[in-house]
C-alpha atoms as a PDB file:
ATOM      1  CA  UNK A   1     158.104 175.850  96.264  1.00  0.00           C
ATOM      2  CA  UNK A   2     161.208 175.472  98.467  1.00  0.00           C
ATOM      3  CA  UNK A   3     164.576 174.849  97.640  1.00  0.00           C
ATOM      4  CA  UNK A   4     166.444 172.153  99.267  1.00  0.00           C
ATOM      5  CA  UNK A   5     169.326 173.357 102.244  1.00  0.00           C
ATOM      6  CA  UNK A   6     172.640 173.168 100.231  1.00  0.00           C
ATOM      7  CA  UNK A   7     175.277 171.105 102.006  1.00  0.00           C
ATOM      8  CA  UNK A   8     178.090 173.198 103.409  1.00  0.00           C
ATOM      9  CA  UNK A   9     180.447 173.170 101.512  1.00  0.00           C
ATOM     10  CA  UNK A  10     184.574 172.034 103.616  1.00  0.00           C
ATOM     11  CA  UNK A  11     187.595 172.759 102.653  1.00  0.00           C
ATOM     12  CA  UNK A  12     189.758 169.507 103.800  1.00  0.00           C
ATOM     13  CA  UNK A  13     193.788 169.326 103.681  1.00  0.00           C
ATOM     14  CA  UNK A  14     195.398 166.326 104.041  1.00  0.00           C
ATOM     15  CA  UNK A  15     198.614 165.191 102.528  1.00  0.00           C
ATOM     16  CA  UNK A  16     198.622 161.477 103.504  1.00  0.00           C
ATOM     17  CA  UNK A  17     196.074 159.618 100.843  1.00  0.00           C
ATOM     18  CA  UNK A  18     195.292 156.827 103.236  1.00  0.00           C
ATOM     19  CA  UNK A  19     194.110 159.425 105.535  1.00  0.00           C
ATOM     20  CA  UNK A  20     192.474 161.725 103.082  1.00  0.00           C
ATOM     21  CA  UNK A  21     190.578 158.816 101.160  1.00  0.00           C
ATOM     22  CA  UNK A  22     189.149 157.374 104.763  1.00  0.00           C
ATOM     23  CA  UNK A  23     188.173 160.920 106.236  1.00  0.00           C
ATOM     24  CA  UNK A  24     186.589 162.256 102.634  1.00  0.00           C
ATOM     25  CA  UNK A  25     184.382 158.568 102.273  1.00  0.00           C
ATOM     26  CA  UNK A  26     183.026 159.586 105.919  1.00  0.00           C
ATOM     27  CA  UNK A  27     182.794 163.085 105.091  1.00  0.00           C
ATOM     28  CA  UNK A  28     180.649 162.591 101.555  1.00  0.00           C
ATOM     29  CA  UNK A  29     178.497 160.500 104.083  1.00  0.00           C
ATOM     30  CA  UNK A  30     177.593 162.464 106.393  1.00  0.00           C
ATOM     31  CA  UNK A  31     176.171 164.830 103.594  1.00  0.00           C
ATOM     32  CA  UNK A  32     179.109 167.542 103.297  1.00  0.00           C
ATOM     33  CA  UNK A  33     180.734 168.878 100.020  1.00  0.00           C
ATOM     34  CA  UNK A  34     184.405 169.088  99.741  1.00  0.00           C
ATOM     35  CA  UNK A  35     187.755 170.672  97.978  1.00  0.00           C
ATOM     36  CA  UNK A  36     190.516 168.609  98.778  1.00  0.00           C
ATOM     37  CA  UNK A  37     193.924 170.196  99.313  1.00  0.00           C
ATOM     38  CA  UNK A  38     197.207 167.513  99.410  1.00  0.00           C
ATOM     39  CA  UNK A  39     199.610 170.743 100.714  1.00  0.00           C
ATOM     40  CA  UNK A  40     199.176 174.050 102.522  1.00  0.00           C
ATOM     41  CA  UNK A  41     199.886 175.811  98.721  1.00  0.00           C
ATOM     42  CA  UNK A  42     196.992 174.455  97.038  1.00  0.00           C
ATOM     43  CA  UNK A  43     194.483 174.761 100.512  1.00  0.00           C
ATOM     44  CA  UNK A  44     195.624 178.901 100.416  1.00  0.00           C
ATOM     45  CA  UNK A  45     194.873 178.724  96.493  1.00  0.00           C
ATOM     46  CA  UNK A  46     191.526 177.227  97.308  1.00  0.00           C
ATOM     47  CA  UNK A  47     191.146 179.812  99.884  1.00  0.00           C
ATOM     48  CA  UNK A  48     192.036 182.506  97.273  1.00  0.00           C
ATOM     49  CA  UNK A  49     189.396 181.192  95.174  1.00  0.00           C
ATOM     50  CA  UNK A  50     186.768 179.620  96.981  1.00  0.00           C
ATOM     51  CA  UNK A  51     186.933 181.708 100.550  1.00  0.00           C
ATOM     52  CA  UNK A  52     183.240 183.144 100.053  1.00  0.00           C
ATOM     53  CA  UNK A  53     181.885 179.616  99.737  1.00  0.00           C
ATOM     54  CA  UNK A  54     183.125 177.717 102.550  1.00  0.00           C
ATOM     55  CA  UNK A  55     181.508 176.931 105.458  1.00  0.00           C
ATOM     56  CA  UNK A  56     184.498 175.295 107.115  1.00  0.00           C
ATOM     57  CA  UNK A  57     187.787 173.467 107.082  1.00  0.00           C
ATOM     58  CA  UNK A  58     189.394 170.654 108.764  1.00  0.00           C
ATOM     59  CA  UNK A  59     193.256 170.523 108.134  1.00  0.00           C
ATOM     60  CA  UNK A  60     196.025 168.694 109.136  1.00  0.00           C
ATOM     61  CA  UNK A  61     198.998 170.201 110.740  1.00  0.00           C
ATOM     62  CA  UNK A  62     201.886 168.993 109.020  1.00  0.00           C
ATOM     63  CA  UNK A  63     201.639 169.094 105.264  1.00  0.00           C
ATOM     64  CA  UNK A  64     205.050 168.696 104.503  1.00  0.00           C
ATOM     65  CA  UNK A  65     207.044 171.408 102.507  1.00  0.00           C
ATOM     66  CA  UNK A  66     205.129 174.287 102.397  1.00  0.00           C
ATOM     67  CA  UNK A  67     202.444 176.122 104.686  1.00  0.00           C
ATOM     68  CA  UNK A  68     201.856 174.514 107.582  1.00  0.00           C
ATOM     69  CA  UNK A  69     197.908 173.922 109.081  1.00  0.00           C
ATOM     70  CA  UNK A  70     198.796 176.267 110.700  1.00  0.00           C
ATOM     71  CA  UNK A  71     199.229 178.948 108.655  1.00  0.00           C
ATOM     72  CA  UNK A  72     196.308 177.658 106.130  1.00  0.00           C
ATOM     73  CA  UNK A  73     193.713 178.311 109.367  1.00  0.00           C
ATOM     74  CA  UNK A  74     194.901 181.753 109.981  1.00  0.00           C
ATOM     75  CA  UNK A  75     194.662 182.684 106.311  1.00  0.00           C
ATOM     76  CA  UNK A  76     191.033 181.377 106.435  1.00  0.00           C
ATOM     77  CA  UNK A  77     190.280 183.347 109.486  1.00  0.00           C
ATOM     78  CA  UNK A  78     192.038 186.392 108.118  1.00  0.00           C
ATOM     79  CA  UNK A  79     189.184 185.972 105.316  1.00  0.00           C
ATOM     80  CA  UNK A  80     186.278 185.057 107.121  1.00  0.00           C
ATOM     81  CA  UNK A  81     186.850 185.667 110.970  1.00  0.00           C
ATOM     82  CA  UNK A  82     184.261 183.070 112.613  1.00  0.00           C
ATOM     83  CA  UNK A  83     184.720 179.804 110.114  1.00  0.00           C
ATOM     84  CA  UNK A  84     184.843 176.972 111.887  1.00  0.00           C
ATOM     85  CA  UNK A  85     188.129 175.132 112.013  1.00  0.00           C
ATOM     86  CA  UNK A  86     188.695 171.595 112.856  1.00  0.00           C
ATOM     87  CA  UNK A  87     192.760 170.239 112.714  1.00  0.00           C
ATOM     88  CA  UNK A  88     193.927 166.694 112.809  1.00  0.00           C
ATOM     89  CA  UNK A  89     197.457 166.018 113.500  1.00  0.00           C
ATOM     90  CA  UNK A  90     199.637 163.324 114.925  1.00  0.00           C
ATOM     91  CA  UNK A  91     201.898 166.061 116.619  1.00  0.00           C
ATOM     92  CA  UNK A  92     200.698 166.751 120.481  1.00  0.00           C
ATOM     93  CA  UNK A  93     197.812 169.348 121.105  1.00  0.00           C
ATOM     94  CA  UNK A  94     200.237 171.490 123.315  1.00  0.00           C
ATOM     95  CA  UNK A  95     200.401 173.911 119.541  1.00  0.00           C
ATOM     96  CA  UNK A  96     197.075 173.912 119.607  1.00  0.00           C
ATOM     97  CA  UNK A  97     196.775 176.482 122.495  1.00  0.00           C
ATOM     98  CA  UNK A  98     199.519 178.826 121.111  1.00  0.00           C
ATOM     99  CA  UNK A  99     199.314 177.982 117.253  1.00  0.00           C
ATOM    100  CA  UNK A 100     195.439 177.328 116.637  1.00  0.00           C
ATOM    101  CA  UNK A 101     192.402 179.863 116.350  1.00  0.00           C
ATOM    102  CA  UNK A 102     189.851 180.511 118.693  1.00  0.00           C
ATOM    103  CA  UNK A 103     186.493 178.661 118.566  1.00  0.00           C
ATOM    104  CA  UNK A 104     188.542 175.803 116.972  1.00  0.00           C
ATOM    105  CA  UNK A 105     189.003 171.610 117.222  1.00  0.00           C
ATOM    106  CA  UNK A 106     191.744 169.050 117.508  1.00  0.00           C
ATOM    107  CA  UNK A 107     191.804 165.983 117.146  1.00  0.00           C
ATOM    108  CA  UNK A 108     194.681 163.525 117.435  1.00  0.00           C
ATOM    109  CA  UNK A 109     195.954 161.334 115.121  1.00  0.00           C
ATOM    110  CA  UNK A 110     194.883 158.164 115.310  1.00  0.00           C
ATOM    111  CA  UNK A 111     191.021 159.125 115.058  1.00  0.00           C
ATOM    112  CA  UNK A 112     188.215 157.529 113.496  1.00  0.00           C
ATOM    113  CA  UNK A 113     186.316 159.375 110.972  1.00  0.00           C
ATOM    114  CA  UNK A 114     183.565 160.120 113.024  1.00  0.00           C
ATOM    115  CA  UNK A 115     184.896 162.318 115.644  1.00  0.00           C
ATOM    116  CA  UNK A 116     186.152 164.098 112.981  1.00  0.00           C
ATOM    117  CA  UNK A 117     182.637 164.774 111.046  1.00  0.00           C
ATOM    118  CA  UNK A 118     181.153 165.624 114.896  1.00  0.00           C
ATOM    119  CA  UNK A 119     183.644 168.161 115.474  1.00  0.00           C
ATOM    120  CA  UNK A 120     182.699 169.763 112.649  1.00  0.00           C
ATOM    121  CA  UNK A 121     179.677 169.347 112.555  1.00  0.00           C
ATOM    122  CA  UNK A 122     179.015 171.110 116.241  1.00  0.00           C
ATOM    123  CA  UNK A 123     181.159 174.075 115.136  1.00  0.00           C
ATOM    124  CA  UNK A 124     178.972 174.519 112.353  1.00  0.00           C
ATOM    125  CA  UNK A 125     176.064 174.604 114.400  1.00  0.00           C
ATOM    126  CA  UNK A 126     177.156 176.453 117.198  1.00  0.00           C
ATOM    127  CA  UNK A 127     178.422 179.213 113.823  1.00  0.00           C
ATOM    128  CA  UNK A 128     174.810 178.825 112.975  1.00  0.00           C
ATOM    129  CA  UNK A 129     175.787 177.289 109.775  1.00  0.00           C
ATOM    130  CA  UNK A 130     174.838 173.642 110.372  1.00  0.00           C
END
């Protein structure tokens, strides 16, 4: 008997609800699991916790007081080296190229959900995870 693939399993930080609700509907469709993070102090407790299980995160830049996107994908890569990242910000991409991790997304704000879940979802298979 074989077991069913599990879905992987995203960590997803977002501080703006309207956002957050629209992106995790689309997510949850497209078959993922998620932990939901409003700031960058809760996504780095998650990480703390949960680092082992994660197959990849998608984070917005600015997350108000607190970490920063930023930070939050470094800390993940600083844990697990190759997980794919994916960030979403309104803020220019010009960051990205100093600020961001290798092998990583970005996608401008506005967006509509689906780039976002085929961002991810091509990091995840080019990690071999998807």
């Amino acid at each position: 008997m074989t077991t069913a693939p599990t879905a992987p399993l995203l960590l997803y930080v977002e501080d703006e609800i309207l956002i957050q609700d629209m992106l995790v509907s689309a997510l949850e469709e497209a078959g993922f699991e998620l932990l939901v993070a409003d700031n960058g102090m809760q996504a780095l407790d998650v990480l703390a916790a949960q680092a082992g299980r994660l197959d990849g995160i998608i984070t917005d830049i600015n997350l108000g007081d607190g970490p920063e996107g930023w930070h939050v994908a470094r800390k993940a890569r600083e844990l697990l080296n190759m997980l794919p990242i994916v960030y979403v910000s309104a803020a220019s991409d010009h960051e990205w190229f100093s600020k961001g991790v290798p092998n990583s997304i970005m996608i401008a704000k506005p967006f509509v959900p689906a780039q976002v879940v085929v961002a991810i979802s091509s990091l995840l298979t080019v990690s071999g995870q998807g």
